[in-house]
Each structure stands twice: as C-alpha cells, then as structure tokens.
Protein backbone atom coordinates (compact mmCIF):
# COMPACT_ATOMS: atom_id res chain seq x y z
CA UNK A 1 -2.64 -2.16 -27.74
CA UNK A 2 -5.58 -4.85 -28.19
CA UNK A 3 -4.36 -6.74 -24.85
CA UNK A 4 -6.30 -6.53 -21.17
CA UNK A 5 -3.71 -6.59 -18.29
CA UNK A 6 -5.24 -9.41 -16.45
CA UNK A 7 -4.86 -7.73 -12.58
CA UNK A 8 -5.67 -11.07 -10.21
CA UNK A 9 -2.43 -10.46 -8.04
CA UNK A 10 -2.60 -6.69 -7.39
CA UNK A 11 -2.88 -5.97 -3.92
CA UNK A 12 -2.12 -9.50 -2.35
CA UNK A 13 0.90 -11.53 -3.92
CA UNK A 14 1.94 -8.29 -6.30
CA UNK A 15 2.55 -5.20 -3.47
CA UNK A 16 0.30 -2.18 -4.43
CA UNK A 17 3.87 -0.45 -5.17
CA UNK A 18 4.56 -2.77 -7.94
CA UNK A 19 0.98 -3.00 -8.73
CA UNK A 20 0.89 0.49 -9.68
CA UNK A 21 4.45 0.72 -11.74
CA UNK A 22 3.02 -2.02 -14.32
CA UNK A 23 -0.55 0.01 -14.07
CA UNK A 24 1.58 3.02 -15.11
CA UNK A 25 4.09 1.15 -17.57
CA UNK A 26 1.40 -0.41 -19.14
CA UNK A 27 -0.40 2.75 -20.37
CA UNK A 28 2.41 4.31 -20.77
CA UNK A 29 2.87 1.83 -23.71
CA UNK A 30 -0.71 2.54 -25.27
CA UNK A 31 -2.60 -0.50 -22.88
CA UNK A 32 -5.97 0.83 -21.98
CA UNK A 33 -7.78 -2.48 -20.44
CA UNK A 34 -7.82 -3.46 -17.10
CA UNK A 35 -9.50 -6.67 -16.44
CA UNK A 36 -10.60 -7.78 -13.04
CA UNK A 37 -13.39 -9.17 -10.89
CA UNK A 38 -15.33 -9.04 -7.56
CA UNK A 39 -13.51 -11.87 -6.45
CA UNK A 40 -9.92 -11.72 -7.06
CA UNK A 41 -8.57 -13.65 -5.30
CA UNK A 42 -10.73 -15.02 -3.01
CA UNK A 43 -9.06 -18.15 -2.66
CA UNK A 44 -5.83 -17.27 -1.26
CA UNK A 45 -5.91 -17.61 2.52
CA UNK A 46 -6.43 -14.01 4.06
CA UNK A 47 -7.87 -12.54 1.01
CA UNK A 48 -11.70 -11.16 0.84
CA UNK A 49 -11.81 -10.83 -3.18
CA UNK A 50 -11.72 -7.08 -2.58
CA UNK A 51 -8.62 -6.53 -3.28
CA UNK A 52 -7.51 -6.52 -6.96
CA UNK A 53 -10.69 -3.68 -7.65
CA UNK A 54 -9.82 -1.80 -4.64
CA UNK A 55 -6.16 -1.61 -5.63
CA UNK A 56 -7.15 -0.10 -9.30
CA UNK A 57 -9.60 1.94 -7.75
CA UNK A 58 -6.51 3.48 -5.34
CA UNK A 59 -4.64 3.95 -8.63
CA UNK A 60 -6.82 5.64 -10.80
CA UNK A 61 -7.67 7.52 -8.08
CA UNK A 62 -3.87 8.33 -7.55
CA UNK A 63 -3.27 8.74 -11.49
CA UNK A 64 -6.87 11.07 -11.85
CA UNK A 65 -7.16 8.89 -15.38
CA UNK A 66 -10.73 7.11 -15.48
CA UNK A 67 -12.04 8.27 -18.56
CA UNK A 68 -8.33 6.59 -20.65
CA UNK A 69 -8.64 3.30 -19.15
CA UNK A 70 -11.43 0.32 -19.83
CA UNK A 71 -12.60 -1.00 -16.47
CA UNK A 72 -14.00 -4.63 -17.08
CA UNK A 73 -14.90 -6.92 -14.02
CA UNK A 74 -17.46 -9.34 -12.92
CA UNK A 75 -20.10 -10.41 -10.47
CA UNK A 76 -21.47 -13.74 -9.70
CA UNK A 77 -18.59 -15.87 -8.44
CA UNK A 78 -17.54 -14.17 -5.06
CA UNK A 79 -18.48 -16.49 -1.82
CA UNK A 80 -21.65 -16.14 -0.48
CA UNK A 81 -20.26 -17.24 2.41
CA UNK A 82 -17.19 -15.35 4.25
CA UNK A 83 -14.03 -16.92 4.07
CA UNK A 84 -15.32 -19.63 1.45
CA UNK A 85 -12.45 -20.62 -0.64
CA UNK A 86 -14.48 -22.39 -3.41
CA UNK A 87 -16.93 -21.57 -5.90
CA UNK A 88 -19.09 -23.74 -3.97
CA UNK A 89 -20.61 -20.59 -2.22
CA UNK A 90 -20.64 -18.51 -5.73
CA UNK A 91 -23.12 -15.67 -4.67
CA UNK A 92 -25.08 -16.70 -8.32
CA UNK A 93 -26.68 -14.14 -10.99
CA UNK A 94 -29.94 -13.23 -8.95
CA UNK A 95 -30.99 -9.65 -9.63
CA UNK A 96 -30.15 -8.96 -6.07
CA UNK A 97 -26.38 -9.79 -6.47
CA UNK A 98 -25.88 -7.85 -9.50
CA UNK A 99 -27.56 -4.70 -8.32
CA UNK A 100 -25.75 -5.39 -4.86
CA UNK A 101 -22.10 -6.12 -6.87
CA UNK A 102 -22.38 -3.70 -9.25
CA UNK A 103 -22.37 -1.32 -5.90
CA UNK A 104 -19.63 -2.57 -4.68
CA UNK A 105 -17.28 -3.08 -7.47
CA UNK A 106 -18.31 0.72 -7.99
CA UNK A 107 -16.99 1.52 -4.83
CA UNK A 108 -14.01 -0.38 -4.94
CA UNK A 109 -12.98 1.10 -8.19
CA UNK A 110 -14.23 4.67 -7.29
CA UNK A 111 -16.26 5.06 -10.25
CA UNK A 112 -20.11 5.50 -11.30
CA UNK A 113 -19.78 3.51 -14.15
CA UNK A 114 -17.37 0.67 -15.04
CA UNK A 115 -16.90 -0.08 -19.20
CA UNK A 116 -17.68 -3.36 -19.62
CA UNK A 117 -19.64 -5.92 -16.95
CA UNK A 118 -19.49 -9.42 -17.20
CA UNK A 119 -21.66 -12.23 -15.85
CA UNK A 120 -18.39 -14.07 -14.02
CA UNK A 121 -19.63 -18.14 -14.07
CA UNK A 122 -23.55 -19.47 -14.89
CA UNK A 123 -25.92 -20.14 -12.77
CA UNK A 124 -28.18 -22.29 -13.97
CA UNK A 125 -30.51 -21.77 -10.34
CA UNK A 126 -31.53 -18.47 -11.57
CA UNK A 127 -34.11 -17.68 -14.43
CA UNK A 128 -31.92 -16.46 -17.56
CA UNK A 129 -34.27 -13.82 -18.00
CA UNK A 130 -34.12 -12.84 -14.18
CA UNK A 131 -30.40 -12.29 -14.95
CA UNK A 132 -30.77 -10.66 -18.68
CA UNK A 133 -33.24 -8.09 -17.47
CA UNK A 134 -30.83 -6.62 -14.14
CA UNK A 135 -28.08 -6.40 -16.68
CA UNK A 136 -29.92 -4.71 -19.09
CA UNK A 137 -30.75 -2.53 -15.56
CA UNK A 138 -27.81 -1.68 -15.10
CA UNK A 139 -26.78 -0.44 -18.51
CA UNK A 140 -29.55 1.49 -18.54
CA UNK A 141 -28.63 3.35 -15.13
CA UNK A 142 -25.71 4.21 -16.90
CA UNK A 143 -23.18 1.66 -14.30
CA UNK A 144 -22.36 -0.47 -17.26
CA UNK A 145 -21.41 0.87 -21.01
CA UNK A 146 -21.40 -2.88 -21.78
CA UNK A 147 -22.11 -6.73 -20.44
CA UNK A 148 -20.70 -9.58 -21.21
CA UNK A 149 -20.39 -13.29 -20.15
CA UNK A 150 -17.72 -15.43 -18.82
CA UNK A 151 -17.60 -19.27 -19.01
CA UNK A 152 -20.91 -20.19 -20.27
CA UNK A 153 -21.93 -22.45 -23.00
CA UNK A 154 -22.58 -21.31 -26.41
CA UNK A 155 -26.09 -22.43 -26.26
CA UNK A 156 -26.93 -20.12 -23.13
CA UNK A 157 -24.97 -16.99 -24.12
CA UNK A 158 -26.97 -17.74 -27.55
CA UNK A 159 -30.19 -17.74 -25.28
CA UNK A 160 -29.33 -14.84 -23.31
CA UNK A 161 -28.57 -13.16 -26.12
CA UNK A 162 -31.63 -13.62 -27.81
CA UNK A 163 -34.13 -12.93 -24.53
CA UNK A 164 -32.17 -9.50 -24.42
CA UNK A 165 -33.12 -8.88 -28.23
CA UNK A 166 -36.88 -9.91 -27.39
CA UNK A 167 -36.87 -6.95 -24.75
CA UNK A 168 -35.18 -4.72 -26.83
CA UNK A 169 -32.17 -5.23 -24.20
CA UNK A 170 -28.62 -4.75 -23.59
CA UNK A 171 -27.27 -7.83 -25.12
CA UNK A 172 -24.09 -9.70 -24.00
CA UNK A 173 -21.43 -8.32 -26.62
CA UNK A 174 -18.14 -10.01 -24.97
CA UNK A 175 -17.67 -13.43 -24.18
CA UNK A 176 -14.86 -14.50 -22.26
CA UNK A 177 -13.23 -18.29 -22.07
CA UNK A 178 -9.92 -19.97 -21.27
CA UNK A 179 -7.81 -20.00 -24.73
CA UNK A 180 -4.43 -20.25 -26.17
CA UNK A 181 -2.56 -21.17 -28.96
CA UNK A 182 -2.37 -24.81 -27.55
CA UNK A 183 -5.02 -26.73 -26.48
CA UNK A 184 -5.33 -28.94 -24.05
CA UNK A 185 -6.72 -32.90 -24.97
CA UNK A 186 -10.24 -33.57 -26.05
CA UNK A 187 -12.62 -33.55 -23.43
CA UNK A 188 -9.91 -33.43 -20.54
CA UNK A 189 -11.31 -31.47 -17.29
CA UNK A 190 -8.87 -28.55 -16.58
CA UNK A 191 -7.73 -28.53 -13.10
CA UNK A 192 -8.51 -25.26 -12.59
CA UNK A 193 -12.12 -24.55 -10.67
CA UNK A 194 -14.61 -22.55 -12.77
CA UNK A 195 -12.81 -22.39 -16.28
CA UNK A 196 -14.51 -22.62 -19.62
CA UNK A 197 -12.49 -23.67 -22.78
CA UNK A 198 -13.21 -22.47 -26.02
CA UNK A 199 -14.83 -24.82 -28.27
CA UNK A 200 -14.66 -24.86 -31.84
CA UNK A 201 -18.33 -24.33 -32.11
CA UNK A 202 -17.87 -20.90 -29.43
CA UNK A 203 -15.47 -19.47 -32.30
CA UNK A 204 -17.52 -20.53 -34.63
CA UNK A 205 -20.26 -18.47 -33.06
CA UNK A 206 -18.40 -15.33 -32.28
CA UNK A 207 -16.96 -15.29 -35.74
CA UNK A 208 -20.56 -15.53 -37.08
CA UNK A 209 -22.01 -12.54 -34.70
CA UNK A 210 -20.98 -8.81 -35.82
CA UNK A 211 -21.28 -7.78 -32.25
CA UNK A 212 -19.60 -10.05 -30.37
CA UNK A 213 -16.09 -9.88 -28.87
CA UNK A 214 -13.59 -12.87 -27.38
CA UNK A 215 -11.88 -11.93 -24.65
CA UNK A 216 -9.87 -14.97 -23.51
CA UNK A 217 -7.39 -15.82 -20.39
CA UNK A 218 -4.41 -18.46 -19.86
CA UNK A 219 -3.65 -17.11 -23.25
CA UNK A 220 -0.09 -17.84 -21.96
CA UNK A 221 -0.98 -20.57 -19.90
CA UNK A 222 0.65 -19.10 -16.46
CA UNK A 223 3.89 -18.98 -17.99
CA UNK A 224 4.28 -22.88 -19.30
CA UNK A 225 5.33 -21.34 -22.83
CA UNK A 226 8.65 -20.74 -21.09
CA UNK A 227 9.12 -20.66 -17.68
CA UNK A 228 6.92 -23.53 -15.99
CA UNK A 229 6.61 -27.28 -17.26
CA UNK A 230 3.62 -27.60 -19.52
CA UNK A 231 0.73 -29.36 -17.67
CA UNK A 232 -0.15 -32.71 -18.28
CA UNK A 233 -3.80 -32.49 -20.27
CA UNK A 234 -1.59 -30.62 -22.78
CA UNK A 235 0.34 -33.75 -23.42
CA UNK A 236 -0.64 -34.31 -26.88
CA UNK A 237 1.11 -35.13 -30.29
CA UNK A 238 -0.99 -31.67 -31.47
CA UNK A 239 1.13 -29.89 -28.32
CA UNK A 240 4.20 -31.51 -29.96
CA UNK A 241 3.90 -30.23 -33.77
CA UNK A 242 2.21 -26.79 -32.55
CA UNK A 243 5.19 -25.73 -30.82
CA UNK A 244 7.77 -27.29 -33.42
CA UNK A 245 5.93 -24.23 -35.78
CA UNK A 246 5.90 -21.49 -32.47
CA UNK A 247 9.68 -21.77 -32.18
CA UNK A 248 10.17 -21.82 -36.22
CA UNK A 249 8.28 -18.46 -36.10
CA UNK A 250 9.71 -16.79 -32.77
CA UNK A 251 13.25 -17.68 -34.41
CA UNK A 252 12.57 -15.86 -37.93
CA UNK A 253 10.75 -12.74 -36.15
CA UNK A 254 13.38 -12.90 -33.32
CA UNK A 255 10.41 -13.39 -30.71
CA UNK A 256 9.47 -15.30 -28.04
CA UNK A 257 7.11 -17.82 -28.12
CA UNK A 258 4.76 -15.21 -25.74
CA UNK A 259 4.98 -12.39 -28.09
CA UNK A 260 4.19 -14.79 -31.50
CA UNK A 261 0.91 -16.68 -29.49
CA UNK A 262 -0.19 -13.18 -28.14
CA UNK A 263 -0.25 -11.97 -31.53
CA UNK A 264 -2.09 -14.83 -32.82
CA UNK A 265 -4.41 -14.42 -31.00
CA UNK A 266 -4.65 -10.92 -31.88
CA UNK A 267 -4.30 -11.61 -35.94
CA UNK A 268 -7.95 -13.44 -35.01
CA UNK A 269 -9.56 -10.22 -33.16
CA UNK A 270 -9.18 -11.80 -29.70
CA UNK A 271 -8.60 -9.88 -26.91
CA UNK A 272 -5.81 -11.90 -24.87
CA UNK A 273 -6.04 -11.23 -20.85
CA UNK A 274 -2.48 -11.46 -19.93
CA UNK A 275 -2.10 -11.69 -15.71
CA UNK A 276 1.54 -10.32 -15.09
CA UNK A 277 3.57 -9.76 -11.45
CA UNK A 278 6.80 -8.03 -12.95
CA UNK A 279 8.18 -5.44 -14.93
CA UNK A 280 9.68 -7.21 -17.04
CA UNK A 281 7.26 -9.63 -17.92
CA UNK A 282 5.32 -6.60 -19.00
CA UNK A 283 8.02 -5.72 -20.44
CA UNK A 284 7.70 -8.70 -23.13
CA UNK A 285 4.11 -8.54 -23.62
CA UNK A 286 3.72 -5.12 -24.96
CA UNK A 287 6.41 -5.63 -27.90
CA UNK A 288 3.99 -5.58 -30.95
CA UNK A 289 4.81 -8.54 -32.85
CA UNK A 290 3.37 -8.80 -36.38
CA UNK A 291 2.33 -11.92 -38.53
CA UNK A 292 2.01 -11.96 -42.07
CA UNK A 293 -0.88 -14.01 -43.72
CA UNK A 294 2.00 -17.11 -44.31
CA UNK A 295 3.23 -16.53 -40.30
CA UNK A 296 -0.77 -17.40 -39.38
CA UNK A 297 -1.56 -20.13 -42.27
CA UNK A 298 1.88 -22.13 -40.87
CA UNK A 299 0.73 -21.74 -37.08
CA UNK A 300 -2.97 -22.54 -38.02
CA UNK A 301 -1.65 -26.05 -40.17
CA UNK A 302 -1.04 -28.03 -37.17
CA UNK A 303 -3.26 -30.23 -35.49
C-alpha cells in the first residue's frame, strides 16, 4: 500500500487505545509507513512534541514488529524553547540538534535505527554543508537507512543535494511538501505555519531525478474533500472545474472523492501522508482505487 499513515494525533487528541487499533488495522491491510516527527504536536497546549514517536515506539514495542514497518520522522522544527508554541523557537539543523534528535527520536521510538530521516523545515542560519555532512553522519552510524527534506525550496534541496555528491555523501532521496489534487491560488500564503507547497518547477525536479521520492501531506486537505468547508485560498474557478471531473470519476468507479485524489496521487509515484483519528476513516483510505490512463488524462485536463 504506497500510502504513509500520517500519525500527528496519536497520543494527545487520538487515545493511545485507538492509536494502536488503526496502527494494527492499517498493517493489517498491507500499510507499512508510519510518518511522524520530533515535534508532533507541539502546539497543542499541554503537549511536549514527544508524544506521537513515543506512542509508536509503545506500539511496536507492544506488536514486537520493527523490522515490517518504515519509521520516517524529522528533526529541526521542535521548540528550542519549552513550552514554545511556534516555530519561532525551531531548534534549526546545527550538527548538534541532529546528533542530539536523532537520540531522542531513537529513544522515543525504541529503535537503533529509524528508515528514513528528514530535515523537518530550513534553516537558512546554519551552513548547508554543516547540515549535509551530520546527515550523511548519521547514515553512516547506521541511525538513518535514508534522509530526506521537508519544505525547502527546490534550489536548496538541489544544493544540498549536490554538496552531498561532492563528499561522496548520503544524499537527500525524499522530499516532502504540502500537495493535493487541488491547489490552492497563485502565490496565496497558506495559513498554516511552516508549510511548503509544491511548485510546478519541485515536480518538475523530482520527475527529472531517478532517486528522488515525493512524499506529500494535506493530500486530503484535513478532510475539506467531504467533511469540512473548503478553505478560502482554494476559492478558484480551477477549484470549481477540478472537482466537477473528481465527482464525474468517484461516480463511475463508485468512489469517493478521497479514494480517486489518493490514487492520483499515487498513479504519479507520490507517496500521500494521510493523518487519520478513526477507524473508519482508515477504513476509506486503504480501498485501492485504480485509474486507467483516460481516468488520469480527464483529472489532469483541468486548470
């Protein structure tokens, strides 16, 4: 199943209880990614940002089923500063903070090695080749299989990229961004602190690497397919005629519009992080919807 369970809720707003049901249900269905951070979620009052790794790590330990799951999670955006609620006090991409995050998440999770480590958010204050090299450290150590980078800029994950291949490096080979099947109007701000869209030129760029994966989140947009009203920067005439073509093709598959977007997505090798808080909206995400090549040239037509 090429979806990552997004996990931000485990362990604060989703009970470990029900945390651990959709951990189980969704391997039970063939899901094998887990996607989390250092910092989840940090900005709810009472939260530390330990708890979304820590409730995993109780699970796997629970389930004794490391080595048929992909861990991926993230340093470089949990406060500095205790009890911070912004990325204001980001704790940054310093070798320091990775070798000192990398611990924890470790510990956390209760493994020696997680599957693939991202760089969570830039930061610019730090030399890119300061950061590049304690990656490339820690993959080497054996603590990371993989690294990516989440919400940078083409032209520094290009950069980074191409310091690590100078060194003869661990390279970033995931890149993950905000993305969906709609998209929100040109050059509008996203509410939301800290998220990257895709750009045309980032698919572009991924498309034109052979080792580079896009992993994206808000591929469902926190439910606004269906359950929520859509936000504002997505009122668009594109929005309009885009999901005029999703309901044609959830009607003649007998989908819903979830299940046809997720598999979009898929149809284009991108991994979709899906963030879920019930059975049964697991339940819908893990029916394996298929698109023919006229399904994908109708849903790519619209502007």
């Amino acid at each position: 199943m090429r979806i990552a369970l997004g996990t931000i809720p485990f362990g604060t707003t989703v009970d470990e209880a029900t945390s651990f049901a959709i951990l189980d249900r969704f391997v039970e269905a063939g899901g094998t990614m887990l996607d989390t951070a250092n910092n989840y979620p940090f900005w709810l009052e009472g939260a530390t940002g330990d708890e979304s790794e820590a409730t995993i790590g109780r699970w796997l330990a629970s389930r004794r089923n490391r080595d048929s799951v992909v861990i991926s999670t993230k340093c470089g955006a949990r406060p500095a500063v205790p009890g911070a609620r912004t990325l204001d006090a980001a704790e940054g991409l310093s070798a320091g903070v990775i070798r000192a995050a990398i611990e924890g998440s470790l510990r956390r999770l209760g493994t020696d090695h997680v599957d693939v480590y991202w760089a969570h958010v830039d930061d610019r204050s730090t030399p890119l080749e300061e950061t590049v090299a304690a990656f490339d450290e820690l993959v080497l150590a054996g603590k990371a299989k993989e690294v990516g980078a989440s919400n940078h800029a083409v032209w520094r994950l290009e950069r980074a990229r191409s310091l690590a291949a100078a060194r003869g490096g661990a390279r970033y080979r995931h890149v993950q961004l905000r993305h969906s099947y709609l998209r929100p109007r040109p050059w509008v701000r996203v509410p939301e602190g800290g998220h990257t869209q895709v750009s045309d030129e980032m698919l572009d760029y991924v498309r034109s690497e052979g080792d580079l994966t896009l992993w994206v989140y808000s591929s469902l947009l926190a439910g606004a397919y269906t359950a929520k009203p859509m936000p504002e920067y997505y009122d668009h005439p594109g929005t309009t005629r885009r999901l005029a073509v999703l309901d044609e093709v959830a009607g003649e598959l007998g989908a819903t519009r979830n299940q046809v977007v997720l598999a979009w997505l898929r149809a284009q090798d991108i991994i979709p992080i899906v963030g879920v808080s019930s059975m049964a909206q697991l339940e819908e995400i893990i029916v394996d919807v298929k698109l023919d090549d006229e399904h994908i040239a109708r849903l790519d037509a619209p502007a």
